[in-house]
Structure formats: structure tokens, C-alpha cells
Protein backbone atom coordinates (compact mmCIF):
# COMPACT_ATOMS: atom_id res chain seq x y z
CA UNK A 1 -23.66 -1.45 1.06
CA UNK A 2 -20.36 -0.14 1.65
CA UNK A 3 -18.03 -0.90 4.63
CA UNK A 4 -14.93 1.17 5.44
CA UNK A 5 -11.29 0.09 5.35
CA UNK A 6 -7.95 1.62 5.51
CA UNK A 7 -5.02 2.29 4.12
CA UNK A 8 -2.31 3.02 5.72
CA UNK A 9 1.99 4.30 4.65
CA UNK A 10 4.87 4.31 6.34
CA UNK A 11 3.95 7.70 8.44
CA UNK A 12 2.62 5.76 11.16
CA UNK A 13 5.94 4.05 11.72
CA UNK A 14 7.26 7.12 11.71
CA UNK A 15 5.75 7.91 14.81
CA UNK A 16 7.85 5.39 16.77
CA UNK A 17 10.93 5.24 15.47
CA UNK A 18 13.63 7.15 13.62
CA UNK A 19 14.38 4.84 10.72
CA UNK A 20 12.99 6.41 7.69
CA UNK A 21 12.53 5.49 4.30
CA UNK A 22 15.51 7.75 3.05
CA UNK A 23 18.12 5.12 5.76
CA UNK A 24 16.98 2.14 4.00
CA UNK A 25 17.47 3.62 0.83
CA UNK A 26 21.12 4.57 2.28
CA UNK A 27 21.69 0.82 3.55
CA UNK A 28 20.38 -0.27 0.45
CA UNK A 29 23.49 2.06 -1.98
CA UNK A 30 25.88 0.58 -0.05
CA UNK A 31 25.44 -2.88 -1.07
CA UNK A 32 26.40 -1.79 -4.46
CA UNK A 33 30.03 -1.67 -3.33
CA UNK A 34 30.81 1.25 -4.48
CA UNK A 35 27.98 4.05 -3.61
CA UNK A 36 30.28 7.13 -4.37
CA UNK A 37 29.17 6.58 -7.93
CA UNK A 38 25.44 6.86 -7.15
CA UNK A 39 24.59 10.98 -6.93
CA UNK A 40 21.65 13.17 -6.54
CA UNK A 41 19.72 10.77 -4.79
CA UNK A 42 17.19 13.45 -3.68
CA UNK A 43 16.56 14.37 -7.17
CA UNK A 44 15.68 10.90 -8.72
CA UNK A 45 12.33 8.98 -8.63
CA UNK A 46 12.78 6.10 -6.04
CA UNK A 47 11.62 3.58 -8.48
CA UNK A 48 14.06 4.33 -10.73
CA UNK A 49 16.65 5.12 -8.11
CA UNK A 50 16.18 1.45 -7.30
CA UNK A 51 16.88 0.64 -10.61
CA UNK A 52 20.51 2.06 -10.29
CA UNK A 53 21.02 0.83 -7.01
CA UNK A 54 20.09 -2.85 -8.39
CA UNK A 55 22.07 -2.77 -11.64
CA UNK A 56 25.01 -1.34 -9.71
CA UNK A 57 25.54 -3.72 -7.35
CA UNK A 58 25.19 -6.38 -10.12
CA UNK A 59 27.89 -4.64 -11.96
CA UNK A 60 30.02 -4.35 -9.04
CA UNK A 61 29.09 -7.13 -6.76
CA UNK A 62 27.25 -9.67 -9.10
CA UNK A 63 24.40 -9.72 -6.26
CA UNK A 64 21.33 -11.26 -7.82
CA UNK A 65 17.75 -9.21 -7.15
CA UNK A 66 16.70 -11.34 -4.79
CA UNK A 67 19.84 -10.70 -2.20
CA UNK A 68 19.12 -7.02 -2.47
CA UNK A 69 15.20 -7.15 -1.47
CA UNK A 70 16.64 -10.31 1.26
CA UNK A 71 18.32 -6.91 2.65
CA UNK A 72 15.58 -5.23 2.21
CA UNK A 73 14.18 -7.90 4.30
CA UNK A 74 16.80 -7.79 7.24
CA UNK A 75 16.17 -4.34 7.59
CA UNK A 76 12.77 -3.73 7.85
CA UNK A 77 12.67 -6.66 10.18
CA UNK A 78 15.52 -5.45 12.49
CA UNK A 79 14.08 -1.25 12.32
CA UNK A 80 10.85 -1.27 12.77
CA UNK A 81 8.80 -2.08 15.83
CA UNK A 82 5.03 -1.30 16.00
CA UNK A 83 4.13 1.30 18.66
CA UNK A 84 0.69 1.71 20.57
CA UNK A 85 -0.40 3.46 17.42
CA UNK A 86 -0.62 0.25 15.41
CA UNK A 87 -2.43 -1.50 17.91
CA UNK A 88 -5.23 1.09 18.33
CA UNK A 89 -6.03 0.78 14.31
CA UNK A 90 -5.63 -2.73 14.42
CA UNK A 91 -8.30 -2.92 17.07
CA UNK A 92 -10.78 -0.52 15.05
CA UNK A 93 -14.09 -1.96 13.58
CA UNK A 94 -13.14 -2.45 10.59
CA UNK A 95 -12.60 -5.90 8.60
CA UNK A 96 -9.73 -4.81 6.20
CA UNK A 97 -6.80 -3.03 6.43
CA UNK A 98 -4.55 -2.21 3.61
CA UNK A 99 -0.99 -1.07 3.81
CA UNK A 100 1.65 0.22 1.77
CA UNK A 101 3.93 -0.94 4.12
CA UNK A 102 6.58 -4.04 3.92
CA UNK A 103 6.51 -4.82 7.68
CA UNK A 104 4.27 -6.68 10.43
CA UNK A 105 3.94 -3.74 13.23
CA UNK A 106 0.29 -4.25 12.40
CA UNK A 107 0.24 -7.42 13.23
CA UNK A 108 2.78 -7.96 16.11
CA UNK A 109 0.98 -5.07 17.68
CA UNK A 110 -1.39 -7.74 18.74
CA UNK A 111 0.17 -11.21 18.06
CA UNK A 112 3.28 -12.96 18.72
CA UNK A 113 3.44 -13.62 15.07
CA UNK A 114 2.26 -12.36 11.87
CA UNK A 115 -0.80 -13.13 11.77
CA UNK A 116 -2.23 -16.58 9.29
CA UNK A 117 -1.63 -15.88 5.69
CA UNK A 118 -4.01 -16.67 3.28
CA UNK A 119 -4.43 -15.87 -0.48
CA UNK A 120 -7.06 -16.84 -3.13
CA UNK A 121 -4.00 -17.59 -5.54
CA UNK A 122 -0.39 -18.37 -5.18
CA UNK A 123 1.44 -15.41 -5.79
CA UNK A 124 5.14 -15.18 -5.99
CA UNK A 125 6.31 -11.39 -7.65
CA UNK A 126 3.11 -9.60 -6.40
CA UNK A 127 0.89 -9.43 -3.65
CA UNK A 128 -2.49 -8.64 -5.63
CA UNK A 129 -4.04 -11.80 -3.46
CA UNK A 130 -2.46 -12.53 -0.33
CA UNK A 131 -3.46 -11.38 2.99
CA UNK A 132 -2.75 -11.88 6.30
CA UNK A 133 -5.47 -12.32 9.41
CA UNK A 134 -5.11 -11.48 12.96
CA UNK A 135 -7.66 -11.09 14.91
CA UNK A 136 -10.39 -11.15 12.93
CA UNK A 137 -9.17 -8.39 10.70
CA UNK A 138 -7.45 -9.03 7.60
CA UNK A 139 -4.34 -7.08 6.69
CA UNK A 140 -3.62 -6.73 3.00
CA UNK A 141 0.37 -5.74 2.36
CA UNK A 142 -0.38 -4.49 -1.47
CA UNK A 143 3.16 -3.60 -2.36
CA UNK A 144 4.31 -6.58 -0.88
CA UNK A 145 6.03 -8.16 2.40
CA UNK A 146 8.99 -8.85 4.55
CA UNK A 147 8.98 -12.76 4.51
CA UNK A 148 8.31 -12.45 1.21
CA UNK A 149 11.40 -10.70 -0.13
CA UNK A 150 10.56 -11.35 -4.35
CA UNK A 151 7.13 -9.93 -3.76
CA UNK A 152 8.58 -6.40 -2.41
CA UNK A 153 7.90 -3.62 -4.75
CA UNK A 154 10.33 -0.61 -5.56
CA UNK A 155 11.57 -0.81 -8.83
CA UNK A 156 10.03 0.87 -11.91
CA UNK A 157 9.74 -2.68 -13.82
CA UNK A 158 8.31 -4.19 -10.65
CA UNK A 159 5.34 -1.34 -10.55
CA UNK A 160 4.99 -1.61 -14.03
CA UNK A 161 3.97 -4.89 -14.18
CA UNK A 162 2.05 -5.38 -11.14
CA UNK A 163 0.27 -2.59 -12.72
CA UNK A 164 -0.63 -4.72 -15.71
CA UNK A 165 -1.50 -7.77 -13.48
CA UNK A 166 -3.89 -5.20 -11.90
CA UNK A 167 -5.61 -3.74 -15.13
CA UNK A 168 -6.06 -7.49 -16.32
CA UNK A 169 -7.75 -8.73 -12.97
CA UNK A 170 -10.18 -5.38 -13.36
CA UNK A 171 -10.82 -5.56 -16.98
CA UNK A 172 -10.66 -8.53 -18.18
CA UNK A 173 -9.64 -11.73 -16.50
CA UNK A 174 -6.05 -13.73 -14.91
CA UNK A 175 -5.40 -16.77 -16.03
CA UNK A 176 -4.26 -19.34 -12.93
CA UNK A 177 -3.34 -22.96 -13.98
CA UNK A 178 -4.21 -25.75 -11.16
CA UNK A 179 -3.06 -29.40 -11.47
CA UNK A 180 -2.62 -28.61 -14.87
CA UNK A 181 -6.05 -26.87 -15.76
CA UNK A 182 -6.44 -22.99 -16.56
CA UNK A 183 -8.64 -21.37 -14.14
CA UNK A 184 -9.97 -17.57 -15.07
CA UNK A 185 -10.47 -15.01 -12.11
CA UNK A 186 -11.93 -11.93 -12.80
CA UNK A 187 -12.96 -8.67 -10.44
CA UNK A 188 -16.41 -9.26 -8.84
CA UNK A 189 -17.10 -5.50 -10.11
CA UNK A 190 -16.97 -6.55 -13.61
CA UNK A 191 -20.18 -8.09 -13.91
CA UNK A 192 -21.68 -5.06 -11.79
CA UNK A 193 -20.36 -2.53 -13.72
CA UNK A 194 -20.64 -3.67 -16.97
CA UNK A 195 -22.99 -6.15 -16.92
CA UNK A 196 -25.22 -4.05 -14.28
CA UNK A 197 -25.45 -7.15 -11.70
CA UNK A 198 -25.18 -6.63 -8.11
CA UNK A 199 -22.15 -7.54 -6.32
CA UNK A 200 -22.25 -10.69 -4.68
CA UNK A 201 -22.29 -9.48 -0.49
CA UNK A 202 -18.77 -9.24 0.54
CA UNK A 203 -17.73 -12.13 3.03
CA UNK A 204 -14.02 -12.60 4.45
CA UNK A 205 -14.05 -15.96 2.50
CA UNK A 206 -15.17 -14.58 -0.87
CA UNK A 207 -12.26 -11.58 -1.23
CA UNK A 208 -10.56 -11.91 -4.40
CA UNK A 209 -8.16 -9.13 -4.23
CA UNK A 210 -7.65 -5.91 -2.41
CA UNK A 211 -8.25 -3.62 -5.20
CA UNK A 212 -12.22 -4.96 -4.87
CA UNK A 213 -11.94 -3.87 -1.56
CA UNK A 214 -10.48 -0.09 -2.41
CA UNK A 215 -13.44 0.33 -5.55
CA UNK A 216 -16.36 -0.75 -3.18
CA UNK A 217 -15.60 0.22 0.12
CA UNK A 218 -15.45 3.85 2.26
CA UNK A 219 -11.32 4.11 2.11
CA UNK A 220 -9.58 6.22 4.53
CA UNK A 221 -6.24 6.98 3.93
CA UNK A 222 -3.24 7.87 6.43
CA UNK A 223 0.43 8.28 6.39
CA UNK A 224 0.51 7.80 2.77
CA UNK A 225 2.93 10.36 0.86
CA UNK A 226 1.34 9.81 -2.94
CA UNK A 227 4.83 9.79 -4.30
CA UNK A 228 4.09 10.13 -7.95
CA UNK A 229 6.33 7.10 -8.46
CA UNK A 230 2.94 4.92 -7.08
CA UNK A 231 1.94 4.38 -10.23
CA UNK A 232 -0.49 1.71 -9.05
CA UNK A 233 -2.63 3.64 -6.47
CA UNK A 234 -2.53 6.79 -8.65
CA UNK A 235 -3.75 5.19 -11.84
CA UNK A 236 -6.20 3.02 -9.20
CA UNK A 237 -7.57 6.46 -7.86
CA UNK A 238 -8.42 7.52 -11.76
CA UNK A 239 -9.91 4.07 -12.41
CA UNK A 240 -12.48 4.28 -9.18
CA UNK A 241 -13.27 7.79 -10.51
CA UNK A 242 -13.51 7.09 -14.16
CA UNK A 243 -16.33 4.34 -12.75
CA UNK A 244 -18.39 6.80 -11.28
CA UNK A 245 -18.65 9.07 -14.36
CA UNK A 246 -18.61 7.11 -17.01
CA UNK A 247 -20.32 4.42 -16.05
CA UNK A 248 -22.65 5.88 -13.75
CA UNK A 249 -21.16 3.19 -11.21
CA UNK A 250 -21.53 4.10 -7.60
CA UNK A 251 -17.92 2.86 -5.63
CA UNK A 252 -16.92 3.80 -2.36
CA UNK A 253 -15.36 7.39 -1.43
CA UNK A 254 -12.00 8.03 -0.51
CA UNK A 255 -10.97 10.25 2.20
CA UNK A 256 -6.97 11.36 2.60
CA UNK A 257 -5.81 12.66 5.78
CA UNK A 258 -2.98 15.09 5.29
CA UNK A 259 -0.69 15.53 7.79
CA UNK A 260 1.82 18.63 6.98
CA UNK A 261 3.68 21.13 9.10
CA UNK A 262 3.43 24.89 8.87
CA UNK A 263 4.07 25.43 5.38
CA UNK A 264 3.54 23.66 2.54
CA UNK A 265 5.80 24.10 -0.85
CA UNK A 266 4.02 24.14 -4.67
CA UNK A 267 5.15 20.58 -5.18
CA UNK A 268 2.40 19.49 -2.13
CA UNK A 269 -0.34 21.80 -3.10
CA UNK A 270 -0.07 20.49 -6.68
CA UNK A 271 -0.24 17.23 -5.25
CA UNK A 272 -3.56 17.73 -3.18
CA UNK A 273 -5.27 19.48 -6.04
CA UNK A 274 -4.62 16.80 -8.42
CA UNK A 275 -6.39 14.22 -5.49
CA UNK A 276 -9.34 16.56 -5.18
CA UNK A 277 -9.62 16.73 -9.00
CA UNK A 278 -9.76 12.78 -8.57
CA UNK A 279 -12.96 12.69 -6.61
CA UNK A 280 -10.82 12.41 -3.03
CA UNK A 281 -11.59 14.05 -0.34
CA UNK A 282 -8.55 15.81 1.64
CA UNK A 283 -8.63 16.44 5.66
CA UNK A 284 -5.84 18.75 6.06
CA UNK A 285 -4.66 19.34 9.37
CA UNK A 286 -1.58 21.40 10.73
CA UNK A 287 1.12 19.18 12.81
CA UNK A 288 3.98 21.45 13.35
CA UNK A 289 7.10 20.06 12.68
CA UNK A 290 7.56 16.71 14.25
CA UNK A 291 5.85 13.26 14.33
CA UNK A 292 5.08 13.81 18.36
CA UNK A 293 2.29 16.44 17.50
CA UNK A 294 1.95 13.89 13.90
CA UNK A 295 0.99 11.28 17.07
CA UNK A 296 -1.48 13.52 18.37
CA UNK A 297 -3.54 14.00 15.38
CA UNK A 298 -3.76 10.30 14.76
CA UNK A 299 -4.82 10.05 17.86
CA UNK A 300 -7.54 12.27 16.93
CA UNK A 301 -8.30 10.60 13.97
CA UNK A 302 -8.66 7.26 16.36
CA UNK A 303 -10.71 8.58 18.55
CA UNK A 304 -13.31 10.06 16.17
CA UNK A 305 -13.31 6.71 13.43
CA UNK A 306 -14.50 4.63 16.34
CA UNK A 307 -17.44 7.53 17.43
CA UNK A 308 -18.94 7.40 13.58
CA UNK A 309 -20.88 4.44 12.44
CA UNK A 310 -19.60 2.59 9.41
């Protein structure tokens, strides 16, 4: 039986505050020192725009990875607030939520903190298997977190190997060592899917990861761009797909709600065709040109997820 979860980008802090993702990436070029030398930042891929920002300012200003995502840190910590947007999906019936997203509005929008963390191994570099709970919902931060600065995820080499870490944990197995003893983990779905066993029923304590969440479950998607430069939820996307036709496997669907204003350019409709074409379903809905009527049509979407049944 399948549950439904969400997933949600950086559009619904958008709706409370001005900060966008293009001013961090501002801040960020001016901790190279010298951020007349960095051009056409419109034009490049953010991962790899994040590579030049990085290796700049360790040219220029010998600052070590970890200072730049600590900035990272300091500024998503200092920008964002959550808003009475955050709250309301917090408080839907739903178990899981997973978010693209580095902060805790999510979980401040209820709590004083952020919520007890929890993961089913110690991750450092990645968040493939840490969570965090409040209120009996548990929020999974897959690209990783604020207090977490090494897990953060921009760079090309840090998608491109959480990528792998994914593909092993769905394919084949990760290795963990414990008091000095390897310990395997593989996906619940493996044994499903190739070995045609039923899942083992979902429980909060038996989670591995939230990818098992995103193949099994009803996923609803908002606020999320789908810059190509995702490698991880893209090729993630082909891989739930991929299980239903070729291995006659029966995951969850996946609903995007798209957000756009008037008129949309080539670049966007591309975009949307290539989801469809990946066995998503898009909701497209007009919203002007500004997050207040953006607001309006979340509130929308609010209002009708708690009227439907999981």
C-alpha cells in the first residue's frame, strides 16, 4: 500500500522572503576575493558555477571547502525564516516530508528547534540517511543541511558522487563498518523487485533511506525548479520509471505542481515534456507574476491535499 509524501524546493521560501537562490550565490563569489574575475554567471550550470567559485577562492584566499559551505551555513541561517506556509504542510497527514532545501523553516515552523535527528547510518558528505522528526513527521533534507555544512550539496563532484552512493544503496549494497565489523545495507525494494518479495510494511523505525520512500510512495512535488544540474532526482525519476516497465514493478506515482506566470519560454516546455515522458504527472497552474498570487495557489494546493484521502 502506498502512502503519500512530499517534496518540497526552495519556492516555498520564496513566498516569505526576498532572499533568493541567485543572492546566496552572489554572497557566495565574493568570498573568492576577487569576484570581478567570475563572468556570465547566468549562463553557467550552478554545479559547476560552484566549482569556480570554490577553486577561486582557494586560489585567491586559500579558504578550505568547508569555510565556504560554513558560509553557506551563516546565510541560510540568518535569510530564511519559515512563514505560515511551512507550518500548514508541516501539519498535513502525511509521515514524510522531503526537501531539497538546506534550512529548518519546516521545522521551526512548529518547534523551537530543529526537530530530533536521527539516521540509520552515520553520514558525514551526504545525507542519503539522516532525518529529522518533529512532530511526528519526519523531515528528510536529501541534498543536505545547515548544521551540517560538509553534507551541503552544490558542486558537480559533490552530486556526482552522492549519485553513486545512491545507485549502490538501490542496486547493490553499502558497505558500513561498526566497531570494526562490515555491515551491508541494501534498498528494501531490492528483494521486491528482483527477487519478487513483498516489501516489508513501512514503519518510522524501519526507513532506510529517503529514496525508498520516493520509489514506493504517492510523491507530490512543489516549488521544485528541476534544474537539469539535479542530476540525482532526474536520474531518480528515470530509475522509478524504468521499474515500472521493465520490471513490471508497481512504485508510487509522482505528481509535479507547476507554478509559472503568464508565459512560459521553450527552455520550460522542454522541461515539462521531458517529466511527462518520465511517467510524472504535471498540474500546471497560472500564477501571474509574483510569489503573492504563487501563495495563493499553495494555498489551494493545502486546502485540497488535506480533503483527499491518502
Amino acid at each position: 500500500m502506498t502512502n503519500r509524501l512530499l517534496l518540497l524546493g526552495n519556492g516555498v521560501n520564496r513566498l516569505s522572503q526576498e532572499y533568493s537562490w541567485s543572492d546566496l550565490l552572489d554572497d557566495l563569489i565574493k568570498e573568492t576575493g576577487k569576484q570581478e574575475v567570475i563572468r556570465y554567471k547566468e549562463e553557467k550550470p550552478f554545479t559547476l558555477l560552484y566549482e569556480e567559485i570554490y577553486l577561486r577562492a582557494l586560489k585567491y584566499t586559500k579558504k578550505k571547502e568547508l569555510r565556504l559551505k560554513q558560509k553557506i551555513e551563516d546565510l541560510v541561517l540568518s535569510k530564511f525564516a519559515p512563514s505560515d506556509i511551512h507550518a500548514k504542510l508541516l501539519n498535513l497527514n502525511v509521515e514524510h516530508i522531503i526537501t531539497t532545501n538546506y534550512d529548518y523553516n519546516l521545522e521551526q515552523s512548529v518547534a523551537q528547534n530543529h526537530g530530533k535527528a536521527a539516521h540509520f547510518l552515520p553520514e558525514r558528505k551526504y545525507n542519503l540517511f539522516r532525518r529529522r522528526t518533529v512532530n511526528g513527521t519526519s523531515i528528510w533534507h536529501l541534498h543536505g543541511e545547515a548544521e551540517v555544512p560538509s553534507s551541503i550539496t552544490l558542486g558537480h563532484e559533490h552530486y556526482v558522487n552522492y549519485l553513486q552512493k545512491m545507485g549502490n544503496y538501490l542496486k547493490d549494497k553499502i558497505t558500513s563498518r561498526r566497531k570494526g565489523e562490515a555491515e551491508y545495507i541494501r534498498s528494501p525494494q531490492q528483494r521486491a523487485v528482483y527477487k519478487r518479495e513483498a516489501i516489508p510494511e513501512y514503519t518510522q523505525a524501519s526507513i532506510y533511506s529517503w529514496v525508498d520512500l520516493f520509489i514506493m510512495n504517492d510523491v507530490y512535488i512543489l516549488g521544485l525548479s528541476f534544474d537539469y544540474t539535479e542530476i540525482d532526482l532526474w536520474w531518480l525519476l528515470i530509475y522509478k520509471e524504468r521499474l515500472k516497465h521493465e520490471k513490471k514493478f508497481d512504485p508510487g506515482k509522482t505528481i509535479y505542481y507547476c507554478f509559472y506566470p503568464h508565459t512560459m519560454d521553450k527552455r520550460e516546455k522542454a522541461k515539462l515534456s521531458l517529466l511527462e515522458s518520465l511517467g510524472i504527472e504535471v498540474k500546471r497552474e497560472d500564477v501571474g507574476l509574483n510569489y503573492e498570487h504563487a501563495a495563493d495557489a499553495y494555498a489551494e494546493f493545502i486546502k485540497n491535499f488535506s480533503n483527499v484521502e491518502g
